[in-house]
C-alpha atoms as a PDB file:
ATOM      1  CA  UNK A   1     149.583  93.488  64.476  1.00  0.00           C
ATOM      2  CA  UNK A   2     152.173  95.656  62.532  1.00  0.00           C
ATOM      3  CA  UNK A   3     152.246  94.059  58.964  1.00  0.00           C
ATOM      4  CA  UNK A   4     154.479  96.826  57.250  1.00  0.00           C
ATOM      5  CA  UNK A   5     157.421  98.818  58.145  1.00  0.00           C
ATOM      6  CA  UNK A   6     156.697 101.069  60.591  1.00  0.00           C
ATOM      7  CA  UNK A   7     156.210 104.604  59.818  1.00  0.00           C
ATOM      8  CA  UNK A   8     157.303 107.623  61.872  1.00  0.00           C
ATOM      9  CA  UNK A   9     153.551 107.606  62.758  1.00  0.00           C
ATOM     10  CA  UNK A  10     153.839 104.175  63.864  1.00  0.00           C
ATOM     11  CA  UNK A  11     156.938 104.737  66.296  1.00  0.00           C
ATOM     12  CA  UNK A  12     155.652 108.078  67.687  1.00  0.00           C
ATOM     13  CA  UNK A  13     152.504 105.954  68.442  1.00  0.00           C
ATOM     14  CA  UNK A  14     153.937 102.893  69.701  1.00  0.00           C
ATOM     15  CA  UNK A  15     156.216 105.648  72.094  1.00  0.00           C
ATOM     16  CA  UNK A  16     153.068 106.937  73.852  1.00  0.00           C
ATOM     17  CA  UNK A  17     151.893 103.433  73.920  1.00  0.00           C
ATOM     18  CA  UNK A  18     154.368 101.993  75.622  1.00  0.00           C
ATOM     19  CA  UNK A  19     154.980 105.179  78.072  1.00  0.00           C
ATOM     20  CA  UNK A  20     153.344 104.104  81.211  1.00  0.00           C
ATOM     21  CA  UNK A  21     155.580 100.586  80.968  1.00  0.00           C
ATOM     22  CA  UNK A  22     159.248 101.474  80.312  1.00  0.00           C
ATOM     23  CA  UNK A  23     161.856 104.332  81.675  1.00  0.00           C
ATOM     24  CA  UNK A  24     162.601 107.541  79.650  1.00  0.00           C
ATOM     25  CA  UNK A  25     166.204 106.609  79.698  1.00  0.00           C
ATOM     26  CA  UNK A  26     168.931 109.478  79.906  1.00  0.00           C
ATOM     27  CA  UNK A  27     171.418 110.594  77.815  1.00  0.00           C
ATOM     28  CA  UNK A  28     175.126 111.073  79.355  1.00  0.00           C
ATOM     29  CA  UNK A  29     178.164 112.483  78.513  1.00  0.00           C
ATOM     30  CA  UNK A  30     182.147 112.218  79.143  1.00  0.00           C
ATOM     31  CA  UNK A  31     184.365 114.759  78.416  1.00  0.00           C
ATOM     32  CA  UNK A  32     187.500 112.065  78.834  1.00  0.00           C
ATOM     33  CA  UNK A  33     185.699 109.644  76.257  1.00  0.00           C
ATOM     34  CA  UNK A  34     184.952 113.041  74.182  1.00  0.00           C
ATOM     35  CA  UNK A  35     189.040 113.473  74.390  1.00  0.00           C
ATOM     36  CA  UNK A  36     189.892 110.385  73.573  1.00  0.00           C
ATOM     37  CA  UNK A  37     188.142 109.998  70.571  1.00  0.00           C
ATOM     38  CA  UNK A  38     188.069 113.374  68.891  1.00  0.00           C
ATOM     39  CA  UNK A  39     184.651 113.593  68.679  1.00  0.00           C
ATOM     40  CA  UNK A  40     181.652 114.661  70.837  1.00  0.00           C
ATOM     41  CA  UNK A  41     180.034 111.525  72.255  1.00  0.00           C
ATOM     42  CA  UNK A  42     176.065 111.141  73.293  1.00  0.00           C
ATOM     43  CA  UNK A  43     175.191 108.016  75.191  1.00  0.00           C
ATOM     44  CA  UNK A  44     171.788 106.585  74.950  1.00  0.00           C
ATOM     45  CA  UNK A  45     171.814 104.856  78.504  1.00  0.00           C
ATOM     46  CA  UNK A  46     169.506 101.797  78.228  1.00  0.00           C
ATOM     47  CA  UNK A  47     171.423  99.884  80.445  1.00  0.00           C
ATOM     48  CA  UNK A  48     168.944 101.752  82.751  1.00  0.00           C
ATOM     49  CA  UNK A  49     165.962 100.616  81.243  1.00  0.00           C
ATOM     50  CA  UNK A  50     163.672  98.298  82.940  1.00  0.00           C
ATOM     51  CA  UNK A  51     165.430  94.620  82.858  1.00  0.00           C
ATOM     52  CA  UNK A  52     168.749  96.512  82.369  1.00  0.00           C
ATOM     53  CA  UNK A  53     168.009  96.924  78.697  1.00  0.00           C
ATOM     54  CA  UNK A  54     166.459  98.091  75.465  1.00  0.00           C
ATOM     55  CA  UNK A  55     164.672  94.823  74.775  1.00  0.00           C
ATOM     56  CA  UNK A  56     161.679  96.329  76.979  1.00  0.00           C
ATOM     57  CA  UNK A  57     160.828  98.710  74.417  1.00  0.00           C
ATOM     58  CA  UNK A  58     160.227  96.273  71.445  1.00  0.00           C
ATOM     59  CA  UNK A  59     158.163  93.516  74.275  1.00  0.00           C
ATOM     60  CA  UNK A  60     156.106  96.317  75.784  1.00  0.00           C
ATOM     61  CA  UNK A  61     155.747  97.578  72.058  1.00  0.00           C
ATOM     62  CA  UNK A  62     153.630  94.564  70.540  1.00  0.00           C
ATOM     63  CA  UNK A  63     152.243  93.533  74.368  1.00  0.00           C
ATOM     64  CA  UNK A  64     150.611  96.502  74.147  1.00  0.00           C
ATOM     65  CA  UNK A  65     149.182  96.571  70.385  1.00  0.00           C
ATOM     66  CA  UNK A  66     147.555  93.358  71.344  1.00  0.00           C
ATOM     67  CA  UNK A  67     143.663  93.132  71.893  1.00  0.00           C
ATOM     68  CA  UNK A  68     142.142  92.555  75.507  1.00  0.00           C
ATOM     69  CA  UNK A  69     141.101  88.972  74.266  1.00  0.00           C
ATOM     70  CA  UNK A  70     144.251  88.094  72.521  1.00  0.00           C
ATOM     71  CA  UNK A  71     146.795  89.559  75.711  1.00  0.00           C
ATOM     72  CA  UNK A  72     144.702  87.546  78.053  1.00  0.00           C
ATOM     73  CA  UNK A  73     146.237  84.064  77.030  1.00  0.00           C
ATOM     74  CA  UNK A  74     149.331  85.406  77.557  1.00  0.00           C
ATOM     75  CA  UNK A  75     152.932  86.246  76.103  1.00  0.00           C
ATOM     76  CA  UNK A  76     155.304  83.790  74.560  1.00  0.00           C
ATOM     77  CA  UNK A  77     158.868  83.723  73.501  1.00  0.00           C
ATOM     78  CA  UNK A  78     162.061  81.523  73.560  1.00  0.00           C
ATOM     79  CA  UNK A  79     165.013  83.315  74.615  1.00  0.00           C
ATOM     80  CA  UNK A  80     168.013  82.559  77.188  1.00  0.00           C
ATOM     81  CA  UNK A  81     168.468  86.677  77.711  1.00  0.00           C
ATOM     82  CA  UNK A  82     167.528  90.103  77.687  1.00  0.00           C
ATOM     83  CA  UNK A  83     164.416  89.268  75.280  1.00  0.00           C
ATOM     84  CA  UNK A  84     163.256  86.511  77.773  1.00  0.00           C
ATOM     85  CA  UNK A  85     163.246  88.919  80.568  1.00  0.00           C
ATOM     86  CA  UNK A  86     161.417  92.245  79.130  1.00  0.00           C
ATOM     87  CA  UNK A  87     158.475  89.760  77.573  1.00  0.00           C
ATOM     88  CA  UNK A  88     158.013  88.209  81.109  1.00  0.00           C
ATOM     89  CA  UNK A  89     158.702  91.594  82.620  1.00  0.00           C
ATOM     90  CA  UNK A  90     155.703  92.755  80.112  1.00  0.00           C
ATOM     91  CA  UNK A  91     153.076  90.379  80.774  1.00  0.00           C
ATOM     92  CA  UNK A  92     153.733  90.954  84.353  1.00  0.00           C
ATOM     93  CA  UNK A  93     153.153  94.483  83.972  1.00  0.00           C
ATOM     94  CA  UNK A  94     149.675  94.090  81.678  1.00  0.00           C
ATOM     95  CA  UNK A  95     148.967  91.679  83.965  1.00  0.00           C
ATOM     96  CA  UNK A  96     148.791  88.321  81.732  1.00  0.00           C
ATOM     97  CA  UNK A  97     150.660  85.057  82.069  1.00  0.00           C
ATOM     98  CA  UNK A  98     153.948  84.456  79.965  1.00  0.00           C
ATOM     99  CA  UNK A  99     155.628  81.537  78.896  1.00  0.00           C
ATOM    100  CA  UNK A 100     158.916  81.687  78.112  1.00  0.00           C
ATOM    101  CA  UNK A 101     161.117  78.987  76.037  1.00  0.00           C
ATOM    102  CA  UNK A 102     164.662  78.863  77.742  1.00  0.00           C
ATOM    103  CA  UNK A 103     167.831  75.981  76.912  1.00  0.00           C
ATOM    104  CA  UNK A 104     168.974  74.102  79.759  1.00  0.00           C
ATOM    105  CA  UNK A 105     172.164  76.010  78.970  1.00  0.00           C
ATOM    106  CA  UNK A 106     170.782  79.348  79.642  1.00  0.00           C
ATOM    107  CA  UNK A 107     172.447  81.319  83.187  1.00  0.00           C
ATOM    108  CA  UNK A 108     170.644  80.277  86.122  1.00  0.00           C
ATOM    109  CA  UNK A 109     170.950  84.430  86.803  1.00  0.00           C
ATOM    110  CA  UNK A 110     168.908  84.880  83.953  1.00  0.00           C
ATOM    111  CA  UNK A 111     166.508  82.288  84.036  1.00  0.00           C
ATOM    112  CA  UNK A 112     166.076  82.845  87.852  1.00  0.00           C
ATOM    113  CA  UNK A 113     165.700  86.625  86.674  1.00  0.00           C
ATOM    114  CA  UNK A 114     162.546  85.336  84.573  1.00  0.00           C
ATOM    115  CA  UNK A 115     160.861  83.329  87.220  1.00  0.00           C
ATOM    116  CA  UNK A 116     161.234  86.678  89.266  1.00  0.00           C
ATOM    117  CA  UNK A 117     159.032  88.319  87.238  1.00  0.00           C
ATOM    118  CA  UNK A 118     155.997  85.489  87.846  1.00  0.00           C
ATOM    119  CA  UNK A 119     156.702  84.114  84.088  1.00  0.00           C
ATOM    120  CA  UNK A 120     156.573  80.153  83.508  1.00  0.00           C
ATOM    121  CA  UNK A 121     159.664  78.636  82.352  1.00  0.00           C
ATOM    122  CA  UNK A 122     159.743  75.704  80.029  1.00  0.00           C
ATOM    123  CA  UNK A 123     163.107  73.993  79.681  1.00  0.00           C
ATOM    124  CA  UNK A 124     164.676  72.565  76.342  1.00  0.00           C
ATOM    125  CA  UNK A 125     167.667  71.540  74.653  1.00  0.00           C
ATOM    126  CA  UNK A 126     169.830  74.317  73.522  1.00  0.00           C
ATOM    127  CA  UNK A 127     169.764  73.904  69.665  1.00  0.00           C
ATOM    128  CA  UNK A 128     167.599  76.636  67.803  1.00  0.00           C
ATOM    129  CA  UNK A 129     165.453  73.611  66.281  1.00  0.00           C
ATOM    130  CA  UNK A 130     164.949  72.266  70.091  1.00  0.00           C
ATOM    131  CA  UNK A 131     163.799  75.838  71.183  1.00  0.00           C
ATOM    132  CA  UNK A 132     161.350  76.793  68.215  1.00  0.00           C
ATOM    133  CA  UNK A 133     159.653  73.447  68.795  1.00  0.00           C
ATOM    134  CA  UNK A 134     159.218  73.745  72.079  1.00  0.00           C
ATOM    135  CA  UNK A 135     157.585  77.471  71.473  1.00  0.00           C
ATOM    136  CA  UNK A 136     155.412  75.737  68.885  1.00  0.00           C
ATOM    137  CA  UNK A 137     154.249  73.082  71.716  1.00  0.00           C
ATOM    138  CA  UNK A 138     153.493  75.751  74.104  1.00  0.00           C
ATOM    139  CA  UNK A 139     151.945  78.209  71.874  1.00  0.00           C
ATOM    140  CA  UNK A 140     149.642  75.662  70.717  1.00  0.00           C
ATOM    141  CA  UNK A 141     148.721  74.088  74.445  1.00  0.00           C
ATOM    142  CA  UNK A 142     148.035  78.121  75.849  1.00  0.00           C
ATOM    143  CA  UNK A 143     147.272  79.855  73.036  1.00  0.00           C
ATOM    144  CA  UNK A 144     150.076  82.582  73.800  1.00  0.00           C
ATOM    145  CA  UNK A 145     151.258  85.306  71.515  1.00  0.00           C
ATOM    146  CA  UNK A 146     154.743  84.551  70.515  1.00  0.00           C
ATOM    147  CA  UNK A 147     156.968  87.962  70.313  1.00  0.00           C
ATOM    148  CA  UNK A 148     159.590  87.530  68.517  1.00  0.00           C
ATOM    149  CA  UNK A 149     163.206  88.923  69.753  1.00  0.00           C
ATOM    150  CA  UNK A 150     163.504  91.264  66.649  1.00  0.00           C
ATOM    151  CA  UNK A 151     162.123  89.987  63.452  1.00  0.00           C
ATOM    152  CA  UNK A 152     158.810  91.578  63.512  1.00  0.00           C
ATOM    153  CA  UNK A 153     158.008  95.434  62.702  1.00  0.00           C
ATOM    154  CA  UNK A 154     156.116  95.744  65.922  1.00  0.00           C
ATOM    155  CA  UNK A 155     159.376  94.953  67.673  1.00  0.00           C
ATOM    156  CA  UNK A 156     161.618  97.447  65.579  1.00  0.00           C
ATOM    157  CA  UNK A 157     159.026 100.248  66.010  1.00  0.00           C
ATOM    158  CA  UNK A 158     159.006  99.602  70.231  1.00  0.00           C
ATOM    159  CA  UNK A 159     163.351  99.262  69.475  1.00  0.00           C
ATOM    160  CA  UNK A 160     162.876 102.752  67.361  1.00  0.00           C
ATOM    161  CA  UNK A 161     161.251 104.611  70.330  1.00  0.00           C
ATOM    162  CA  UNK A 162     164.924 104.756  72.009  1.00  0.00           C
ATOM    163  CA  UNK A 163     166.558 107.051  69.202  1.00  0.00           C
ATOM    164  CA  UNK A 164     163.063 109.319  68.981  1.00  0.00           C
ATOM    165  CA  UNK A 165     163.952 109.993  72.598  1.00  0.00           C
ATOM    166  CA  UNK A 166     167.775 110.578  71.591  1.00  0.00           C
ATOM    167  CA  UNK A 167     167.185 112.676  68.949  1.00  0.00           C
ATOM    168  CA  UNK A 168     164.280 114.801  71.290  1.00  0.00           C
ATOM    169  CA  UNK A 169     166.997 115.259  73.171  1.00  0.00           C
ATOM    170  CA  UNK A 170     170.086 116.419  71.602  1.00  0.00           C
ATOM    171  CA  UNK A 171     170.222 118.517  67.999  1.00  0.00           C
ATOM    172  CA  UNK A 172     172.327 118.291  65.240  1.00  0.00           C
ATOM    173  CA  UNK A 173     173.841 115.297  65.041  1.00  0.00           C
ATOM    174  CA  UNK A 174     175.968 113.888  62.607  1.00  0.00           C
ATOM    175  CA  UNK A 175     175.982 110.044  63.344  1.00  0.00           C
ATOM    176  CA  UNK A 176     173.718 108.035  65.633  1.00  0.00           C
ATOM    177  CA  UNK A 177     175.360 104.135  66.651  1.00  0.00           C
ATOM    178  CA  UNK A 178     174.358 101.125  67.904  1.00  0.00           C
ATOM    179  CA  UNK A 179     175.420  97.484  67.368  1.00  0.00           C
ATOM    180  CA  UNK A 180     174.288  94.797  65.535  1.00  0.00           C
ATOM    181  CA  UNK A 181     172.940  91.347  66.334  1.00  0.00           C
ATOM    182  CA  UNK A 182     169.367  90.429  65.335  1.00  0.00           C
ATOM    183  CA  UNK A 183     169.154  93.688  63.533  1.00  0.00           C
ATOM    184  CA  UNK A 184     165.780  94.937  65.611  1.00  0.00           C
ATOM    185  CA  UNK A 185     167.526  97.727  67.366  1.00  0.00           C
ATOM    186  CA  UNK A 186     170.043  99.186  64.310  1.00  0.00           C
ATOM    187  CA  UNK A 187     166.489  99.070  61.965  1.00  0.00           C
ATOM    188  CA  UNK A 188     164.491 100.406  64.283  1.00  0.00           C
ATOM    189  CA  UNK A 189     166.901 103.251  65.004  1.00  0.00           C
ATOM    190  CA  UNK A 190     167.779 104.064  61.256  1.00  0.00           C
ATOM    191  CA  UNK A 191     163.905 104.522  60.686  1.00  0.00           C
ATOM    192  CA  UNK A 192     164.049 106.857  62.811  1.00  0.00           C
ATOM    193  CA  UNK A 193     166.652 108.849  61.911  1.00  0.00           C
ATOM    194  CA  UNK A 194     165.425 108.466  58.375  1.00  0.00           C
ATOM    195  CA  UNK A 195     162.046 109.915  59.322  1.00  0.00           C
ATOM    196  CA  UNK A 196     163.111 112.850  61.459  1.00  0.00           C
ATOM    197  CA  UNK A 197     166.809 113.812  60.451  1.00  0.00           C
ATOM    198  CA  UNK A 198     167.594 112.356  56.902  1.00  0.00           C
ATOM    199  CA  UNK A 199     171.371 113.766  57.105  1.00  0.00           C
ATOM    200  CA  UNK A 200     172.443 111.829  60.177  1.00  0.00           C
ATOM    201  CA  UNK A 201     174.565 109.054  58.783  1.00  0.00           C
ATOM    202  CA  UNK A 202     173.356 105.561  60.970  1.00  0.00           C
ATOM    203  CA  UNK A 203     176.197 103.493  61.652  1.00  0.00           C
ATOM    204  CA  UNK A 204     176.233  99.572  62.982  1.00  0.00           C
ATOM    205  CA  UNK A 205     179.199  97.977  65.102  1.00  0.00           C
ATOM    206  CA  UNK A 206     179.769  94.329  64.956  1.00  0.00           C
ATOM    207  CA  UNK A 207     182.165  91.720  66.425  1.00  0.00           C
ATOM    208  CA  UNK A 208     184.909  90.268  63.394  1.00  0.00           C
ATOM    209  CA  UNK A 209     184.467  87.104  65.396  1.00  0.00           C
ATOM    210  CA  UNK A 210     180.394  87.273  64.660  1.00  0.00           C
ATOM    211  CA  UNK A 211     180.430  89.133  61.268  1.00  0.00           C
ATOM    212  CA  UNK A 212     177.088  87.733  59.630  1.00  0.00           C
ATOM    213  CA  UNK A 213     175.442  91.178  59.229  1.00  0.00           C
ATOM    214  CA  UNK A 214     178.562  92.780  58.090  1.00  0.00           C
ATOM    215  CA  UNK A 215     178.752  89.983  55.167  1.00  0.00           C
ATOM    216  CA  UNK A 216     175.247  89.820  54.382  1.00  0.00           C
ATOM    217  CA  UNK A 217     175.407  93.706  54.385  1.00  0.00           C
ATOM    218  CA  UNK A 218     178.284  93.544  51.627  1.00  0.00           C
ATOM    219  CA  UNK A 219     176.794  90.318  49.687  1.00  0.00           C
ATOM    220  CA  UNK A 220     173.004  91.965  49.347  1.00  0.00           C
ATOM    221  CA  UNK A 221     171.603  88.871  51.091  1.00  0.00           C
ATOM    222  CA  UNK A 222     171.535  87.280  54.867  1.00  0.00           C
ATOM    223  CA  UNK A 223     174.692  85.207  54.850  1.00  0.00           C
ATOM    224  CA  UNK A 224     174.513  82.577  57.857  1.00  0.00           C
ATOM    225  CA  UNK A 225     176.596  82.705  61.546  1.00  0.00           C
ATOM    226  CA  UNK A 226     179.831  81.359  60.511  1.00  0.00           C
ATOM    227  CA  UNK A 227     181.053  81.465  64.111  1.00  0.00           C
ATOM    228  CA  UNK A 228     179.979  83.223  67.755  1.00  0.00           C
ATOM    229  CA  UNK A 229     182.913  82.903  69.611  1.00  0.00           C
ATOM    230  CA  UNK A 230     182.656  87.097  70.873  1.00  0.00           C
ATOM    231  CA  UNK A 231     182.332  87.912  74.311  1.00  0.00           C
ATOM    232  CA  UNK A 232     179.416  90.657  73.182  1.00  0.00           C
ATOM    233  CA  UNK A 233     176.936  87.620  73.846  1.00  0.00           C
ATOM    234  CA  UNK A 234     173.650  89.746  72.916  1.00  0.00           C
ATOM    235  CA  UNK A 235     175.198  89.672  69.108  1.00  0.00           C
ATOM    236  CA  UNK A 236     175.941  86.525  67.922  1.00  0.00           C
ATOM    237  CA  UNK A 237     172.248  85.912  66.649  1.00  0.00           C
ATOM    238  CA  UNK A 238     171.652  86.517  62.429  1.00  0.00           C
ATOM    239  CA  UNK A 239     169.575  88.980  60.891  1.00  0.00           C
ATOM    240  CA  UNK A 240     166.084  88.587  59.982  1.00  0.00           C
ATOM    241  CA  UNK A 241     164.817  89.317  56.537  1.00  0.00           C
ATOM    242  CA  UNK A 242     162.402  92.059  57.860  1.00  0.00           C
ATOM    243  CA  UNK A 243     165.258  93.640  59.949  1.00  0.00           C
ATOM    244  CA  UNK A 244     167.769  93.438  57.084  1.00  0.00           C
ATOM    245  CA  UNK A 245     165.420  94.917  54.559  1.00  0.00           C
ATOM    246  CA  UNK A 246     165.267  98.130  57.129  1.00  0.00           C
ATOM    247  CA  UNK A 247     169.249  97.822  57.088  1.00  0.00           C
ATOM    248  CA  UNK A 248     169.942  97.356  53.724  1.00  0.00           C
ATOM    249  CA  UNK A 249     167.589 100.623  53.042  1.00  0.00           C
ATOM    250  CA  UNK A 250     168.797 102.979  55.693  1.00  0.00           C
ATOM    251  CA  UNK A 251     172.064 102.082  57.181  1.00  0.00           C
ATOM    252  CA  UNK A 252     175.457 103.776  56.016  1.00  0.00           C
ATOM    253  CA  UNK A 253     177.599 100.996  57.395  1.00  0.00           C
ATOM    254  CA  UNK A 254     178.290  98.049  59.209  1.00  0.00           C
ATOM    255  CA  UNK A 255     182.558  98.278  60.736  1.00  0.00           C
ATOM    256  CA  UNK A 256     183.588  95.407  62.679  1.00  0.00           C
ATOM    257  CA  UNK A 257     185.688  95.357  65.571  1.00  0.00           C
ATOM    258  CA  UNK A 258     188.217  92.633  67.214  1.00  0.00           C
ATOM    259  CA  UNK A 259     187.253  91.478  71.000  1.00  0.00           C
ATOM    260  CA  UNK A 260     190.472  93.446  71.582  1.00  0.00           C
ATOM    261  CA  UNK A 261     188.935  96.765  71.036  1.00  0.00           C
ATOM    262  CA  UNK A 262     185.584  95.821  72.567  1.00  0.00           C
ATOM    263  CA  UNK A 263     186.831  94.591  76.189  1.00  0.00           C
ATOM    264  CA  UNK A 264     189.213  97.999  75.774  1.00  0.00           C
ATOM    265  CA  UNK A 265     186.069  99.916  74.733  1.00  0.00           C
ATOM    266  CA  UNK A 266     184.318  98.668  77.513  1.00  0.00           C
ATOM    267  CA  UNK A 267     186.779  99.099  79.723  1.00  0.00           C
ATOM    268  CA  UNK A 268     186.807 102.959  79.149  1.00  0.00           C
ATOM    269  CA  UNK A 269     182.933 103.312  79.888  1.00  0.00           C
ATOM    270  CA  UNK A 270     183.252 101.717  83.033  1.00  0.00           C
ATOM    271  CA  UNK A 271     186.289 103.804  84.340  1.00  0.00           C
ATOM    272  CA  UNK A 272     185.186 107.082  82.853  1.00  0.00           C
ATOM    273  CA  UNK A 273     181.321 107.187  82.949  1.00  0.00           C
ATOM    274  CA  UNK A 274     181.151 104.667  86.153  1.00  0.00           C
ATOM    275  CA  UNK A 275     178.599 103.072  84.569  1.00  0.00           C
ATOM    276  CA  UNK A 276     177.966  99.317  84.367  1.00  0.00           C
ATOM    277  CA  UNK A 277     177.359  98.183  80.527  1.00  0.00           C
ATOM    278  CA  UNK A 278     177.165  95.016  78.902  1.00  0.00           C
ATOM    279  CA  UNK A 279     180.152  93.696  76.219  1.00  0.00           C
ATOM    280  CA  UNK A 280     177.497  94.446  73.161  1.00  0.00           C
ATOM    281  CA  UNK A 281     177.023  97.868  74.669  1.00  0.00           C
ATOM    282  CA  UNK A 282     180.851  98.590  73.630  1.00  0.00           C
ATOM    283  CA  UNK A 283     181.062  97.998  70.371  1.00  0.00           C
ATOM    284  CA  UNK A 284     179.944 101.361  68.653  1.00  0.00           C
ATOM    285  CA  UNK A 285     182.279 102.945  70.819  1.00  0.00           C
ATOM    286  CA  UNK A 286     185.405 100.689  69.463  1.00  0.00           C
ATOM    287  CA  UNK A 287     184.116 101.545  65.930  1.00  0.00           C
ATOM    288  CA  UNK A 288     184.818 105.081  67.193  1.00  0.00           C
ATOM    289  CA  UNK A 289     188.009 104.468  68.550  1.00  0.00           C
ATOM    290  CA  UNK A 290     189.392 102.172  66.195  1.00  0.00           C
ATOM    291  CA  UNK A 291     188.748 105.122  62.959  1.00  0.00           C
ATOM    292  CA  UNK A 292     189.753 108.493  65.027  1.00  0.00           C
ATOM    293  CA  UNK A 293     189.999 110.211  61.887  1.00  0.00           C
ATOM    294  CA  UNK A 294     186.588 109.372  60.298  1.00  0.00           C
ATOM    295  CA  UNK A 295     185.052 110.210  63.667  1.00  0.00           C
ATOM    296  CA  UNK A 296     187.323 113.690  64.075  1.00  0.00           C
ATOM    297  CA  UNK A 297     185.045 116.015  65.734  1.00  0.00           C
ATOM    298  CA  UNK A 298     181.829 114.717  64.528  1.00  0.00           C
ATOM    299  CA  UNK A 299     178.722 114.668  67.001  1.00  0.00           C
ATOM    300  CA  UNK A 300     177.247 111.018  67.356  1.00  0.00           C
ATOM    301  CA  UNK A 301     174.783 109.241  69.183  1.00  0.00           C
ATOM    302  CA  UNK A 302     176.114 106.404  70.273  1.00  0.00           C
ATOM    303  CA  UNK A 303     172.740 103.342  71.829  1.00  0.00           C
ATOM    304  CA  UNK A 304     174.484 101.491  75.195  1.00  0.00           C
ATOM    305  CA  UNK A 305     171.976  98.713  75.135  1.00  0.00           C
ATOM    306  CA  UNK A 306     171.818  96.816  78.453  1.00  0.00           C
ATOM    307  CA  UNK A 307     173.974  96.649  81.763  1.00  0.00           C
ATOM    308  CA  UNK A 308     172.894  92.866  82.266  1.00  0.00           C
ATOM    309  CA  UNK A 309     176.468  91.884  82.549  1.00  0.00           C
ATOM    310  CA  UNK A 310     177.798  88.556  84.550  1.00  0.00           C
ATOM    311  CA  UNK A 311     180.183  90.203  86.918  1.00  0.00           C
ATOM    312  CA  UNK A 312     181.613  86.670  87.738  1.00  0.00           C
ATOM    313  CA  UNK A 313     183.170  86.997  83.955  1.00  0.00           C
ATOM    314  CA  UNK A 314     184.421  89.929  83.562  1.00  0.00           C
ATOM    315  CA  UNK A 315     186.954  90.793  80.601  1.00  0.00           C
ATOM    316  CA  UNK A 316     188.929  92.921  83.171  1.00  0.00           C
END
């Protein structure tokens, strides 16, 4: 497996790798958005990525750098989301069993999204301790690979293949976004820009109400959750030490935003781009809006990670 941080060899492979098994997302624009904010606005659509998000790059990406002998016991992970899904959704696809670790708490949606994709589900209690026992138990009955949700480079090189394709795509720009949670996508994304287009400043958004990677960020070391009370569910995990390393290296900055501007943020993609996108998803876009003068007329690539939003819940 990938023991070092990947190199721009190592994403361009893992990309060609991992080809056959996810979608080429697009890249869209608005010209109201573009108004609104002063500045011209690329969006990376993964909320039209297989399981409705970018998680499928970073499973598919170490499913697929596994040996014959290895993948045949299977795929393991615990995870009551997006990451749950794309491993199950990767297994299915190479054709080996998964196992996936999911609280009791987790959305019957998504856990009934799982079982869709032929993936066993093994209930637990919805503490982290709870969850990386039971993975331990399971791993060690089947013999699965565990894969991680983002602290592992194989992960951030299959998360890194999303701004390759952006930056493939569209020339000269100034800033490429995304948000921040476990870290796996922001890394993954500033290696690349590193790698290919040194001068492109690589910006992180993050809830105020689930600030760890802004602190840590500041402090020079991973500073716990304090709370996760943000609607942008697919953020309120911490960094991992292999992620923040990446971060700490490569990233410009980390803004926060209030769950004011995010549900307002969101709200403008889905009336202007009629495009369904997650609360996460929003967040680079409120950085935008909430600095109009730092972002005057500047060209940025802005990641929309998933669309796997609970319409039931809506901020709206």
């Amino acid at each position: 497996m990938l023991q070092h941080i990947p190199t721009l060899e190592d994403i361009q492979a893992t990309a060609q790798r991992i080809a056959p098994i996810i979608h080429r997302t697009p890249v869209l624009t608005s010209k109201s958005l573009d108004e609104l904010s002063g500045a011209q606005l690329f969006f990376k659509c993964e909320n039209f990525q297989k399981i409705g998000a970018f998680k499928m790059r970073g499973a598919s990406s170490v499913g697929t750098l596994l040996d014959e002998e290895r993948r045949q016991k299977g795929l393991a992970t615990h995870s009551s989301g997006n990451h749950a899904q794309a491993v199950a959704l990767t297994a299915k696809m190479l054709g080996v069993p998964a196992y996936i670790v999911m609280p009791t708490n987790a959305p019957q949606v998504k856990k009934a999204a799982v079982l869709g994709y032929g993936a066993t589900v093994i209930d637990c209690e919805p503490t982290i301790e709870a969850r990386k026992a039971t993975l331990a138990q399971t791993v060690d009955k089947t013999g699965a690979y565990f894969i991680p949700p983002y602290n592992d480079y194989g992960v951030v090189a299959g998360q890194a293949t999303s701004a390759l394709e952006l930056l493939d795509e569209v020339d000269h720009l100034d800033i490429v976004m995304a948000p921040v949670g476990g870290g796996g996508l922001i890394s993954g994304t500033a290696l690349t820009c590193h790698y290919l287009r040194p001068e492109i400043e690589v910006i992180a958004g993050e809830p105020k109400n689930a600030d760890d990677a802004y602190r840590s960020f500041h402090s020079g070391k991973i500073e716990p959750v304090a709370t996760t009370t943000t609607i942008a569910d697919g953020l309120r995990t911490s960094l991992g030490e292999k992620t923040f390393g990446i971060i700490k290296e490569y990233v410009k900055d980390i803004v926060t935003v209030s769950e004011e501007e995010i549900t307002t943020a969101m709200r403008h993609i889905w009336e202007r781009m009629k495009i369904v996108i997650e609360p996460s998803c929003a967040v680079p876009l409120a950085v935008v809006l909430q600095q109009p003068e730092r972002f005057q007329n500047k060209k940025i690539g802005i990641i929309l990670t998933g669309g796997n939003v609970d319409l039931g819940k809506l901020p709206f």
